[in-house]
PDB file of N, CA and C in Angstrom:
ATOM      1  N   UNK A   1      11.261 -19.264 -13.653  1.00  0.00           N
ATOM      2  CA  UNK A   1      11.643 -18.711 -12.353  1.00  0.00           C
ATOM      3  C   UNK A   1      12.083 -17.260 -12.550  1.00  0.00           C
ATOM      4  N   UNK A   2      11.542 -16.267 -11.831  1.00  0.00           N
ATOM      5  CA  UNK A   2      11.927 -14.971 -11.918  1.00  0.00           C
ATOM      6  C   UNK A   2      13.305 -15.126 -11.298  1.00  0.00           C
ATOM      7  N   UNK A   3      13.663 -14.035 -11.766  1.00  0.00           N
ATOM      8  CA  UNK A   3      15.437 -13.520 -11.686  1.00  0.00           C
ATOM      9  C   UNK A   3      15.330 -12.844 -10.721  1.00  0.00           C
ATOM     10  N   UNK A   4      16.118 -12.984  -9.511  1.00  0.00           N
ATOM     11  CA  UNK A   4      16.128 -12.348  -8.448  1.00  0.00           C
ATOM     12  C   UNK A   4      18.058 -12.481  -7.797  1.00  0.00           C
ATOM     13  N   UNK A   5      18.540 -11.721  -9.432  1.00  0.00           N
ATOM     14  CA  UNK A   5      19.925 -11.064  -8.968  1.00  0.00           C
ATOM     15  C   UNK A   5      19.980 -10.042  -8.063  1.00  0.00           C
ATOM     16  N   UNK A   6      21.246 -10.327  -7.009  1.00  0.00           N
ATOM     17  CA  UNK A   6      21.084  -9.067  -6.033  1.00  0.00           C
ATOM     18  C   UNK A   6      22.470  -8.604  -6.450  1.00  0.00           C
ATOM     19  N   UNK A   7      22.627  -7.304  -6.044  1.00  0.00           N
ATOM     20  CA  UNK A   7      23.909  -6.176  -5.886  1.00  0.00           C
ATOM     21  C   UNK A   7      24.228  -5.661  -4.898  1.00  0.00           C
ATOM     22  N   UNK A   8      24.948  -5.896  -4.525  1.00  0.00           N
ATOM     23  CA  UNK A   8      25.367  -5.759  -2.946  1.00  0.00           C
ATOM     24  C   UNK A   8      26.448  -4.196  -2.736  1.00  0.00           C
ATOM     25  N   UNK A   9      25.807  -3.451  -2.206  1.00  0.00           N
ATOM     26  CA  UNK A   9      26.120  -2.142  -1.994  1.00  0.00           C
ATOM     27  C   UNK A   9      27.536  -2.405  -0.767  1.00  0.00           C
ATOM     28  N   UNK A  10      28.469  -1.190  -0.806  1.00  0.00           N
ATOM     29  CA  UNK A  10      29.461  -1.704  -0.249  1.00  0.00           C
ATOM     30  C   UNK A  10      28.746  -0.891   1.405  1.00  0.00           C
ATOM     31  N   UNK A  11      27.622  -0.373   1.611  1.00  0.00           N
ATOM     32  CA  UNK A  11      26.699  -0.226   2.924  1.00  0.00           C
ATOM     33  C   UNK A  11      26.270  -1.425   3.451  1.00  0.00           C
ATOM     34  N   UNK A  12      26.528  -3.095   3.001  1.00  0.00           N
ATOM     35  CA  UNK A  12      25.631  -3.862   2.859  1.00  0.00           C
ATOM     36  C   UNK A  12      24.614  -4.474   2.895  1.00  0.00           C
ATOM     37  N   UNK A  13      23.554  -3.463   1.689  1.00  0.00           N
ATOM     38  CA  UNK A  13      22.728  -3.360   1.786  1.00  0.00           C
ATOM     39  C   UNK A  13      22.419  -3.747   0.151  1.00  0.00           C
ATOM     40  N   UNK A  14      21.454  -5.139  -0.468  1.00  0.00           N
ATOM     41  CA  UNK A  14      21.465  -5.568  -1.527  1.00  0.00           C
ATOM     42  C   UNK A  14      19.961  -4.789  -2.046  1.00  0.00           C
ATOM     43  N   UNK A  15      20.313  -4.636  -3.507  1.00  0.00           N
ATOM     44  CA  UNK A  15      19.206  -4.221  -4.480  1.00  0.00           C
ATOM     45  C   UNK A  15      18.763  -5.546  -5.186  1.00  0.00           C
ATOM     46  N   UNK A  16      17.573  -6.005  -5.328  1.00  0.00           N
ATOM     47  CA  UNK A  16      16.984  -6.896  -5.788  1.00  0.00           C
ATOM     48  C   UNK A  16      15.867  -6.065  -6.838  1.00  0.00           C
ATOM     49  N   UNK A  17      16.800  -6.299  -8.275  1.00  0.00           N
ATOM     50  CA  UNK A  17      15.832  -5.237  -9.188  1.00  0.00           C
ATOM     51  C   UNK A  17      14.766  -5.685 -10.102  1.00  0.00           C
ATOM     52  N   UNK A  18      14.856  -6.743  -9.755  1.00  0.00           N
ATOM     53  CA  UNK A  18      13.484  -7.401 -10.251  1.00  0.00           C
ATOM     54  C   UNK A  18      12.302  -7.285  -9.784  1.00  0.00           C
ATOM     55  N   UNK A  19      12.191  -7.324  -8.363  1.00  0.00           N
ATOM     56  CA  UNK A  19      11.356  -6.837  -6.950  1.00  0.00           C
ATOM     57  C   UNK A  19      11.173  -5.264  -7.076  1.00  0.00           C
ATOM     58  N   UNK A  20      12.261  -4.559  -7.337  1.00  0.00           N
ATOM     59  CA  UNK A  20      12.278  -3.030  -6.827  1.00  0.00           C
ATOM     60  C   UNK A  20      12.176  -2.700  -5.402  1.00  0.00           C
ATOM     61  N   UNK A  21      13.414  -4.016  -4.727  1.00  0.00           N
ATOM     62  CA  UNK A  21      13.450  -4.003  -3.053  1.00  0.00           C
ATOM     63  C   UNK A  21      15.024  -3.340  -3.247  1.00  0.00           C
ATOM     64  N   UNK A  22      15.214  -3.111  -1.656  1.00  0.00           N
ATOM     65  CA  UNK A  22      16.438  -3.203  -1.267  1.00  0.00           C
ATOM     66  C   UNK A  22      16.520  -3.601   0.440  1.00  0.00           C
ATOM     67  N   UNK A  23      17.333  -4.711   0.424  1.00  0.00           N
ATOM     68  CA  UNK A  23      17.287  -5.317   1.369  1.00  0.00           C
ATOM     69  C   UNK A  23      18.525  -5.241   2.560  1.00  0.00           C
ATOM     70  N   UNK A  24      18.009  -4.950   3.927  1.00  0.00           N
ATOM     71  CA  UNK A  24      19.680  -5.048   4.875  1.00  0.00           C
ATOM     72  C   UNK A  24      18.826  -6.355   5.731  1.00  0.00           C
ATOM     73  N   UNK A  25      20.351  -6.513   6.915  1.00  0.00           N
ATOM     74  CA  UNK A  25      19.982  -7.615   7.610  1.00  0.00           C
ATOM     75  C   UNK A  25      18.674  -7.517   8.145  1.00  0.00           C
ATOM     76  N   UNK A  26      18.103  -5.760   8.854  1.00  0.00           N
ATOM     77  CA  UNK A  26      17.303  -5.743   9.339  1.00  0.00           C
ATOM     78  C   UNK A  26      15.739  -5.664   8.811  1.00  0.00           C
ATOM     79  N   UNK A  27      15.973  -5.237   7.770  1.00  0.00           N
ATOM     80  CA  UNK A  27      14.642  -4.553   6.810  1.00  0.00           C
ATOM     81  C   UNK A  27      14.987  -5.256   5.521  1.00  0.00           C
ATOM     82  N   UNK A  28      13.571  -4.990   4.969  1.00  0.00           N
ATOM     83  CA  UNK A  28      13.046  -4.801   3.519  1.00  0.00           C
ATOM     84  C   UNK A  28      12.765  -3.601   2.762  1.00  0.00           C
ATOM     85  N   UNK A  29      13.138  -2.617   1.802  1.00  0.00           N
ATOM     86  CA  UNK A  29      12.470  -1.363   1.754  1.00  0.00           C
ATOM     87  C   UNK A  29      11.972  -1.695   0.209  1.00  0.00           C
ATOM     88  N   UNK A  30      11.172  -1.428   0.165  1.00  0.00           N
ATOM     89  CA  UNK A  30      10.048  -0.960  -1.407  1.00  0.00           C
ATOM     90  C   UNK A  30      10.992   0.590  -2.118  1.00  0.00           C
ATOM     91  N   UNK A  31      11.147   0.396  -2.815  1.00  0.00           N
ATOM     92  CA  UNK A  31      11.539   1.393  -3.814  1.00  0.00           C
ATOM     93  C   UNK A  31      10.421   1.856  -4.526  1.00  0.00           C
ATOM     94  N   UNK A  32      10.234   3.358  -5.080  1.00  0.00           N
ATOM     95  CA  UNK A  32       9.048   3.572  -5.827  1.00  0.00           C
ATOM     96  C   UNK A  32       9.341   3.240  -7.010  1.00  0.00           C
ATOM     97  N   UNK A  33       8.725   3.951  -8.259  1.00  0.00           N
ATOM     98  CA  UNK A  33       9.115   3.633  -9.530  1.00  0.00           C
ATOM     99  C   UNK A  33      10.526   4.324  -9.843  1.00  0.00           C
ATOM    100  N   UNK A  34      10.281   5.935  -9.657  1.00  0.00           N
ATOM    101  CA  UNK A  34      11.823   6.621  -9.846  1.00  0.00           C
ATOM    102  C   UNK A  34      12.599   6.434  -9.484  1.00  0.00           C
ATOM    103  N   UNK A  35      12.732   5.970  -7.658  1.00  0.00           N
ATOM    104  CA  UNK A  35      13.912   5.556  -7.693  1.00  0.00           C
ATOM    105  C   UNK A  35      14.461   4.230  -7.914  1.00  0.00           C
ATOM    106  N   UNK A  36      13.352   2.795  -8.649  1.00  0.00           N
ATOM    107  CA  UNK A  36      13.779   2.288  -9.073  1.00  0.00           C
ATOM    108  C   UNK A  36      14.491   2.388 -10.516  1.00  0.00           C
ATOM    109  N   UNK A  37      13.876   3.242 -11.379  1.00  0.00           N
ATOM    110  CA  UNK A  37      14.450   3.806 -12.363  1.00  0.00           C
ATOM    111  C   UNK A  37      16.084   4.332 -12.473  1.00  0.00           C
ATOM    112  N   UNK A  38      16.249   5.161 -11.499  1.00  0.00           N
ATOM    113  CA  UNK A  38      17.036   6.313 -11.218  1.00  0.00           C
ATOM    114  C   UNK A  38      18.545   4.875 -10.670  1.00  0.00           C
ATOM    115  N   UNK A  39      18.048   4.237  -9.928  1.00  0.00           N
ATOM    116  CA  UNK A  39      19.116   3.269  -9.252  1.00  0.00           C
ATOM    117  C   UNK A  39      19.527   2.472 -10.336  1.00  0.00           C
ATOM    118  N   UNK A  40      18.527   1.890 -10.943  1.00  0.00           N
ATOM    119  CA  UNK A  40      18.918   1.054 -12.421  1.00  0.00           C
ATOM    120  C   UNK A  40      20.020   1.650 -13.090  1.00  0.00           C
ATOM    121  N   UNK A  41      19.389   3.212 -13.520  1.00  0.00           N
ATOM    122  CA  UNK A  41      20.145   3.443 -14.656  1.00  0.00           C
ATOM    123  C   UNK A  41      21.933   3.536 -14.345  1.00  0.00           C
ATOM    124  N   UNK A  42      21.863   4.260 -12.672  1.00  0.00           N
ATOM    125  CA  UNK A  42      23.129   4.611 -12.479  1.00  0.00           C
ATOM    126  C   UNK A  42      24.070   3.590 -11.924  1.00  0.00           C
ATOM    127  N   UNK A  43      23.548   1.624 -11.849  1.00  0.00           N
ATOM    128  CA  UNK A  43      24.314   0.607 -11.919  1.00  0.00           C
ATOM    129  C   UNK A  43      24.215   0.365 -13.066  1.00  0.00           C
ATOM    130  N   UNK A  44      23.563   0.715 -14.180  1.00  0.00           N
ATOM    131  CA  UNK A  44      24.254   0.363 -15.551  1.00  0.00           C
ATOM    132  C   UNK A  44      24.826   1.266 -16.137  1.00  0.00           C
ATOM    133  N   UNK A  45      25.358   2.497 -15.532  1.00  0.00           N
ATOM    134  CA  UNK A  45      26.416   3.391 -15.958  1.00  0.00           C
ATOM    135  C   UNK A  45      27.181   3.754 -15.242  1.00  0.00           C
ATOM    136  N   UNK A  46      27.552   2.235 -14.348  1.00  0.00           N
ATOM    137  CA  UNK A  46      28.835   2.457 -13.347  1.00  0.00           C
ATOM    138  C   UNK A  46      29.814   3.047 -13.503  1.00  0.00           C
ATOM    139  N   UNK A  47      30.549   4.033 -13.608  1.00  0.00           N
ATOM    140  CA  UNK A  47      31.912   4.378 -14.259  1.00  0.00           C
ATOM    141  C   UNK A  47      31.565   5.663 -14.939  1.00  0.00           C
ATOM    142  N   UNK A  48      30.469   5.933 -15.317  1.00  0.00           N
ATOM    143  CA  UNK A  48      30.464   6.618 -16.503  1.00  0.00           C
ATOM    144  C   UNK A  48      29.790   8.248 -15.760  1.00  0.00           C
ATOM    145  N   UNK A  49      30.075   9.223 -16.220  1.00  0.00           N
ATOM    146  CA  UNK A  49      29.774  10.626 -15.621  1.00  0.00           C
ATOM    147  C   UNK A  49      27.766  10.522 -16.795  1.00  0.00           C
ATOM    148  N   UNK A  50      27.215  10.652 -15.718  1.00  0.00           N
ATOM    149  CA  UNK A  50      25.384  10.848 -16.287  1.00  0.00           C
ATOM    150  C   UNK A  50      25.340  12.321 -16.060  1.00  0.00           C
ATOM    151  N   UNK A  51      24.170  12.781 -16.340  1.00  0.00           N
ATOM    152  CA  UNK A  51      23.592  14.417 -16.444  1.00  0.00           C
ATOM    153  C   UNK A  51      22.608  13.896 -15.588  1.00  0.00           C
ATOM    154  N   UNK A  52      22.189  15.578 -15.158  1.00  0.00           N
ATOM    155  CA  UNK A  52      21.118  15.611 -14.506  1.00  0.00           C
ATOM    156  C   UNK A  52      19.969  15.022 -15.364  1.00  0.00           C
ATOM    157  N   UNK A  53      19.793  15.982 -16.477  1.00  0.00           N
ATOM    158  CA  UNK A  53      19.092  15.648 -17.695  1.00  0.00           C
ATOM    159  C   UNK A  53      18.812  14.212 -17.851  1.00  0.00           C
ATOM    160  N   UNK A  54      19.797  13.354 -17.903  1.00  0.00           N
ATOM    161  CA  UNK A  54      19.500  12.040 -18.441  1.00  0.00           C
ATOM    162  C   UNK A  54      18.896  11.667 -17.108  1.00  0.00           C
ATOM    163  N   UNK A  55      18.866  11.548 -15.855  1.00  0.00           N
ATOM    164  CA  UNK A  55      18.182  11.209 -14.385  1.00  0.00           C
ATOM    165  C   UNK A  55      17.136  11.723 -14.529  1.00  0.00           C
ATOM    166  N   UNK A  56      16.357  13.023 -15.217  1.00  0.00           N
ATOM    167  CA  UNK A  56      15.102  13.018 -14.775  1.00  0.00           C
ATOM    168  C   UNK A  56      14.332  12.873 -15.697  1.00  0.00           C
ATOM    169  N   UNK A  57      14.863  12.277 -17.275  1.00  0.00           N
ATOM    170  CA  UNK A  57      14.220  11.554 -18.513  1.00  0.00           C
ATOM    171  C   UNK A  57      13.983  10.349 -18.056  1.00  0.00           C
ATOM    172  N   UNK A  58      15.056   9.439 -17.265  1.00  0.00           N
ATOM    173  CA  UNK A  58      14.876   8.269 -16.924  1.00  0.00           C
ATOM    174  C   UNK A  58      14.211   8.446 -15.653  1.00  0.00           C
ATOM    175  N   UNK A  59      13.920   8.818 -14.579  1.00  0.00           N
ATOM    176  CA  UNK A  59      13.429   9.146 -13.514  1.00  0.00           C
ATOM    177  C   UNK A  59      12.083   9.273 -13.850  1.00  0.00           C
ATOM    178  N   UNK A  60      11.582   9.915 -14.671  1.00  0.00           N
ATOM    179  CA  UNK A  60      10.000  10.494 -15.074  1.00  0.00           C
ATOM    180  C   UNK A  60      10.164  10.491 -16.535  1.00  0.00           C
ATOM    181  N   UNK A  61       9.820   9.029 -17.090  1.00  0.00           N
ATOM    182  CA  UNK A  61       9.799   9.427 -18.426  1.00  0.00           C
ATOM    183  C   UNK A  61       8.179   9.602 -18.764  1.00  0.00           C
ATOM    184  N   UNK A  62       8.553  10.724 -19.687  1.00  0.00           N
ATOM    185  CA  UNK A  62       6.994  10.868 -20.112  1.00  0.00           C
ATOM    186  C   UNK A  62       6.843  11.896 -19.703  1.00  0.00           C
ATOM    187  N   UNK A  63       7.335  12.962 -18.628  1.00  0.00           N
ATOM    188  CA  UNK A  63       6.773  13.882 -17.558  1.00  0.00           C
ATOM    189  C   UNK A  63       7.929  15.081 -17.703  1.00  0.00           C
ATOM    190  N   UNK A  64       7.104  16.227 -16.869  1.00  0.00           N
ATOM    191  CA  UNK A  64       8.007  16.990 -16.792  1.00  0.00           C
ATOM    192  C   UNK A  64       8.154  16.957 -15.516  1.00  0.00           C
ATOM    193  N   UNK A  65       9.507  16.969 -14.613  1.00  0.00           N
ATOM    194  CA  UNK A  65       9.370  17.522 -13.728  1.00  0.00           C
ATOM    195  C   UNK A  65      10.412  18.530 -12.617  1.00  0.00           C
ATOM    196  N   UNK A  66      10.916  19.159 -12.050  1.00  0.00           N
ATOM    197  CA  UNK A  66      12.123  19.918 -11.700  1.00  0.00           C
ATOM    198  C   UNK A  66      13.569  19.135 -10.720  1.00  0.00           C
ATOM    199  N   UNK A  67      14.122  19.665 -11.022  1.00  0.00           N
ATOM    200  CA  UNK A  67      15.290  19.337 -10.648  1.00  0.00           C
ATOM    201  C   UNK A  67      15.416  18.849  -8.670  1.00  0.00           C
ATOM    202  N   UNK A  68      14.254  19.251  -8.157  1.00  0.00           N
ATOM    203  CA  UNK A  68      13.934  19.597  -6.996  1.00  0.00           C
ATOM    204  C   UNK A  68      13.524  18.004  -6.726  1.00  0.00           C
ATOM    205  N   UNK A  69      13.051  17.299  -7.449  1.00  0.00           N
ATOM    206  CA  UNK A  69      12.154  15.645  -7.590  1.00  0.00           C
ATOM    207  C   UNK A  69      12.981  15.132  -7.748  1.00  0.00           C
ATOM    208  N   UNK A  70      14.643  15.379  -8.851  1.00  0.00           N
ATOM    209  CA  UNK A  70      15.863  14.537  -8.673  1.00  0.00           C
ATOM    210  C   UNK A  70      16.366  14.551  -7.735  1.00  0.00           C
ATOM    211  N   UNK A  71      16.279  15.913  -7.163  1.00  0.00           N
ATOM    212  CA  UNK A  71      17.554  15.971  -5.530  1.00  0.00           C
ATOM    213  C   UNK A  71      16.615  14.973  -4.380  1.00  0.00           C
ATOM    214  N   UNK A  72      15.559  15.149  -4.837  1.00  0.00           N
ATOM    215  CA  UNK A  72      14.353  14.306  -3.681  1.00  0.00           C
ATOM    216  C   UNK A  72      14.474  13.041  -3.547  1.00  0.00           C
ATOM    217  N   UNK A  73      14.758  12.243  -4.662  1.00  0.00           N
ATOM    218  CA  UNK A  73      14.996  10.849  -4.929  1.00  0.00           C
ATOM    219  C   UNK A  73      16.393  10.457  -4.886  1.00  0.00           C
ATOM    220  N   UNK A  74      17.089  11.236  -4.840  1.00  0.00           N
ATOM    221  CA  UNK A  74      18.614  11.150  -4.797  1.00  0.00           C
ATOM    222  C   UNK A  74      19.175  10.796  -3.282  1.00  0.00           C
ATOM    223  N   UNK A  75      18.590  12.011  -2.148  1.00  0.00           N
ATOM    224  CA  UNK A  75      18.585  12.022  -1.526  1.00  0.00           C
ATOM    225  C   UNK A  75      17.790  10.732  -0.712  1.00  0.00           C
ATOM    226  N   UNK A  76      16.960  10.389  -1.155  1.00  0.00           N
ATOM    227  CA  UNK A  76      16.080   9.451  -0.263  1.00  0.00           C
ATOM    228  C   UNK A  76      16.444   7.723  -0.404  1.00  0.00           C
ATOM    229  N   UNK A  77      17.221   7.788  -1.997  1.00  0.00           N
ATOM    230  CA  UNK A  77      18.289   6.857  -2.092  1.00  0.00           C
ATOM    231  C   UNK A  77      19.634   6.414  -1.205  1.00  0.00           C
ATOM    232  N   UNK A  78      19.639   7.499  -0.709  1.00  0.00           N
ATOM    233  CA  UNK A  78      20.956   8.052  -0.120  1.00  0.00           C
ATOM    234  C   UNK A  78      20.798   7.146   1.401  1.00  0.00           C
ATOM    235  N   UNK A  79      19.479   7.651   2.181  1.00  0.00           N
ATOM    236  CA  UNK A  79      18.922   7.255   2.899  1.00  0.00           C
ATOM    237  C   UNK A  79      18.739   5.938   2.938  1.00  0.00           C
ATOM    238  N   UNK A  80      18.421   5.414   1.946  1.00  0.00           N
ATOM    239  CA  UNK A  80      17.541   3.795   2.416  1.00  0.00           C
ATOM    240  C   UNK A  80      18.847   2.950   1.865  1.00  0.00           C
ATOM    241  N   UNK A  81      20.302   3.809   1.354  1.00  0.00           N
ATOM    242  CA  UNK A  81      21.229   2.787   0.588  1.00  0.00           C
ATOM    243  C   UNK A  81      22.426   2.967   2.082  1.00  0.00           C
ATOM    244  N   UNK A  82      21.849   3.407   3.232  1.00  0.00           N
ATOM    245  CA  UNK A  82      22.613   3.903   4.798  1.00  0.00           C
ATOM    246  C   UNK A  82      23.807   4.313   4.344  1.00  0.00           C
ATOM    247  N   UNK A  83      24.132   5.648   3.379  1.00  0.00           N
ATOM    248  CA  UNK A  83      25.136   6.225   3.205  1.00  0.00           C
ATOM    249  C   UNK A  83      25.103   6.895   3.474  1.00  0.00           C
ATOM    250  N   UNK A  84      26.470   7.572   4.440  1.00  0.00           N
ATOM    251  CA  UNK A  84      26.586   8.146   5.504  1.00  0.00           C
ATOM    252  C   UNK A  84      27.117   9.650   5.208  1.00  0.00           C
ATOM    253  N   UNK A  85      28.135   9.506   3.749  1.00  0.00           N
ATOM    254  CA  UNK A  85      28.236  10.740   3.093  1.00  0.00           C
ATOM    255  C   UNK A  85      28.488  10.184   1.763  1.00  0.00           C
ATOM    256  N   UNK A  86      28.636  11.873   0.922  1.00  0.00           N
ATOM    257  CA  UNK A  86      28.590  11.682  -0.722  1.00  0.00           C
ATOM    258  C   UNK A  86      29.840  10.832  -1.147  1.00  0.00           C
ATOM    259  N   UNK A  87      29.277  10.018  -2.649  1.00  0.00           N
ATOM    260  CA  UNK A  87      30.403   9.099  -2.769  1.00  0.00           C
ATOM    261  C   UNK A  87      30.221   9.535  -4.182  1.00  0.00           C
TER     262      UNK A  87
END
């Protein structure tokens, strides 16, 4: 049986990271790869201060790409996680 742990955002709105969903009462949203990447890494470094650097190694590994593609995915996280301001 696949693992289909959820994390429940205090927006309540759950990440199901096995899927690469995130789910509210009303919707389903598809996550791409980065920002499934990007969301992973920064619930397994709850607590902990990350770099930009380390977000867009893990974000695009393999790739180069600008700082402009982190704020893009950051932001669009921001969006689909219905946070209303920076936390």
């Amino acid at each position: 049986m696949p693992n289909t742990e959820q994390i429940r955002f205090q927006t309540n709105v759950c990440y199901v990271e096995s899927q690469g969903i995130l789910k509210t009462p009303e919707s389903t949203l598809k996550l791409n790869l980065s920002e499934q990447y990007i969301l992973s890494y920064l619930i397994d470094n709850y607590g902990k201060p990350v770099t930009k650097d380390e977000l867009l190694n893990v974000g695009w590994p393999d790739r180069i790409v600008t700082e402009a593609s982190l704020f893009q995915v950051i932001r669009a996280l921001r969006v689909k996680l219905n946070e209303e301001k920076k936390r």
